[in-house]
C-alpha atoms as a PDB file:
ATOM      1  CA  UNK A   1      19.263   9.117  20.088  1.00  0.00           C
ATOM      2  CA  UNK A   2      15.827   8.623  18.246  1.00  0.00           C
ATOM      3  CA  UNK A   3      15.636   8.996  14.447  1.00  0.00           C
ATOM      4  CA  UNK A   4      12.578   9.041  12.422  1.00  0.00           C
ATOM      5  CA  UNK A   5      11.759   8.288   8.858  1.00  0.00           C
ATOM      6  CA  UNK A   6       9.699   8.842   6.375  1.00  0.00           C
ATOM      7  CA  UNK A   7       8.510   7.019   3.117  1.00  0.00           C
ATOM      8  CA  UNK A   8       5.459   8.129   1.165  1.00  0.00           C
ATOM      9  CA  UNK A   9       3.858   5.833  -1.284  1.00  0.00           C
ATOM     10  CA  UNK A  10       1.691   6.416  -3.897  1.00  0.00           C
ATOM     11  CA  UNK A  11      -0.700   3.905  -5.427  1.00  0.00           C
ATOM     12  CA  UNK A  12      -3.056   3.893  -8.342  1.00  0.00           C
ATOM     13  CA  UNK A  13      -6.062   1.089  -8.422  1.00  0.00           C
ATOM     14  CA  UNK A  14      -9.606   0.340  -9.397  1.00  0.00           C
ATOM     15  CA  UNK A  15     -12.286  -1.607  -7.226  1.00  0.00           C
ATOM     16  CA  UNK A  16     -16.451  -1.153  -7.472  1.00  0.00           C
ATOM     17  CA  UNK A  17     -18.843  -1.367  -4.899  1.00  0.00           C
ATOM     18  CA  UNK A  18     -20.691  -4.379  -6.068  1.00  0.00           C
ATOM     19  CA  UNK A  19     -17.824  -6.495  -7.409  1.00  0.00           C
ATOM     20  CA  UNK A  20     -18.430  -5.760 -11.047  1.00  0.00           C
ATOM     21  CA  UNK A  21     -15.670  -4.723 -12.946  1.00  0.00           C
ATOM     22  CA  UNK A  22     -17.881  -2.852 -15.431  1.00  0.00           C
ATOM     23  CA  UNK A  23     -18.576  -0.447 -12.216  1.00  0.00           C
ATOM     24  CA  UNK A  24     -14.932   0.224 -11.231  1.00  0.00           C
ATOM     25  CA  UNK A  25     -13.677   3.253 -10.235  1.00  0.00           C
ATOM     26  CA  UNK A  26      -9.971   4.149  -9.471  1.00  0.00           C
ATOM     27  CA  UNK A  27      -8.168   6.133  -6.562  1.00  0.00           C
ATOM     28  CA  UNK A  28      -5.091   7.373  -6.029  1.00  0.00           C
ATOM     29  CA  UNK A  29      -4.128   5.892  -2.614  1.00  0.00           C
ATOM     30  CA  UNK A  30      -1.188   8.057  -0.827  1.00  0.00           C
ATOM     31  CA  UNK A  31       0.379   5.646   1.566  1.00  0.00           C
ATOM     32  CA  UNK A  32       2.807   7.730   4.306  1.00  0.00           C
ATOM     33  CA  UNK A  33       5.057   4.899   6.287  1.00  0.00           C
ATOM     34  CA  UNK A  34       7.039   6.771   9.467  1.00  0.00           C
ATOM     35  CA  UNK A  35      10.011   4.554  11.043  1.00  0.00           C
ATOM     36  CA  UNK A  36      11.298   4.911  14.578  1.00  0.00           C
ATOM     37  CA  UNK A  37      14.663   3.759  14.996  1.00  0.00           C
ATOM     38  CA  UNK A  38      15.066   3.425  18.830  1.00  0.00           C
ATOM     39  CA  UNK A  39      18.570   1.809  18.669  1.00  0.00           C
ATOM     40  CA  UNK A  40      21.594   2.791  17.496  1.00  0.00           C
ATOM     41  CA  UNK A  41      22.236   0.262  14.643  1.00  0.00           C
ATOM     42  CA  UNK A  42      22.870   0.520  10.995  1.00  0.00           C
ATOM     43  CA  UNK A  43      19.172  -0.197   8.967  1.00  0.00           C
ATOM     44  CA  UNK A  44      19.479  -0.510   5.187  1.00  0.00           C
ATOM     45  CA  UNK A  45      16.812   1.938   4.723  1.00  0.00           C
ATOM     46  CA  UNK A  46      17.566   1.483   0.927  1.00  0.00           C
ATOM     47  CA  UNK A  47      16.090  -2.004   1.963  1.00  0.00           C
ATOM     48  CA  UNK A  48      13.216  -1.097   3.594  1.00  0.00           C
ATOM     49  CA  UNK A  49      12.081   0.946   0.646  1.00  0.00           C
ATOM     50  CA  UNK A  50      12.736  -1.451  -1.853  1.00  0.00           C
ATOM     51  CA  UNK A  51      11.188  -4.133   0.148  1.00  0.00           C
ATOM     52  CA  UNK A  52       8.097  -1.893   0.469  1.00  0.00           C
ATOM     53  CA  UNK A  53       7.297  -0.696  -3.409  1.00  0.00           C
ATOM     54  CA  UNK A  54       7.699  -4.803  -4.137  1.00  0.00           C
ATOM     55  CA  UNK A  55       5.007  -5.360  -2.088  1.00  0.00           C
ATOM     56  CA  UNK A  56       2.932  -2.446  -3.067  1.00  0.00           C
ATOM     57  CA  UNK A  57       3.923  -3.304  -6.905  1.00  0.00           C
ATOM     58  CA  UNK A  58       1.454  -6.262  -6.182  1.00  0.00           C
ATOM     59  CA  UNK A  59      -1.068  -3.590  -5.794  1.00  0.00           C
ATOM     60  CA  UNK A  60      -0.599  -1.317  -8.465  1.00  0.00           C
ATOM     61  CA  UNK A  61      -3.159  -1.036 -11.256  1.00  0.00           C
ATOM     62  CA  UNK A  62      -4.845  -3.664 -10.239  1.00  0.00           C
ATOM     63  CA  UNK A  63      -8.811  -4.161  -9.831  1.00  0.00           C
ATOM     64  CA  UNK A  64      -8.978  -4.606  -5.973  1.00  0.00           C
ATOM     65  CA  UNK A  65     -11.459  -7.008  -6.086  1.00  0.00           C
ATOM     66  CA  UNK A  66      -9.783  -9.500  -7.638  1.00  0.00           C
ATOM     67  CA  UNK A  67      -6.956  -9.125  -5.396  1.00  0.00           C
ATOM     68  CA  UNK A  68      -6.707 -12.622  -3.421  1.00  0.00           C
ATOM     69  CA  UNK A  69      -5.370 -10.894  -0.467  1.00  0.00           C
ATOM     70  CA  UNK A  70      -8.344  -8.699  -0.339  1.00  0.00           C
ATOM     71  CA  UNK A  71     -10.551 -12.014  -1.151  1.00  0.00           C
ATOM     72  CA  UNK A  72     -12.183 -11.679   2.591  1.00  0.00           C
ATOM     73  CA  UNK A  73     -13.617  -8.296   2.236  1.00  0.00           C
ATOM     74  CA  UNK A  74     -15.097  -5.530   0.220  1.00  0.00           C
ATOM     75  CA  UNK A  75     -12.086  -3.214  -0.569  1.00  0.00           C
ATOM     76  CA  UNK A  76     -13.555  -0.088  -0.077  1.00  0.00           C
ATOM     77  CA  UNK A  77     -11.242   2.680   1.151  1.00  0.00           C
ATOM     78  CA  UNK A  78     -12.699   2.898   4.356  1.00  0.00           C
ATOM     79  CA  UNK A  79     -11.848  -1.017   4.827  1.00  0.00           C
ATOM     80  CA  UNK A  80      -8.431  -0.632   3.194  1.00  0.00           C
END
């Protein structure tokens, strides 16, 4: 038997085009994560959701571009 789940996520941050914070703009990102389980085993999904709005925590308010993940690239929405 396959189960599905599903988490949504929402997210508020800043980021500017040009890397100036004076220009930053904010978004409300809505982040939809779907899970297949495809065996029949016991997942924490408790887990998996806490484990997920940790890492997104990391995100949250933040000014994108100063972000070191997001160091490499511009973070547009597009390239988000």
């Amino acid at each position: 038997m396959q189960r599905y789940y599903s988490y949504k996520y929402y997210l508020n941050a800043s980021h500017s085009f040009d890397g100036l914070p004076s220009h930053a703009h904010a978004h409300t990102f809505t982040i939809t994560l779907c899970i297949q389980v495809l065996e029949s085993g016991f997942v924490s999904f408790m887990d998996v959701d806490k484990r997920i709005e940790q890492y997104f925590a990391s995100f949250s308010g933040k000014y994108l571009n100063q972000v070191p993940e997001l160091n490499d690239m511009n973070p547009t929405v597009e390239n988000l």
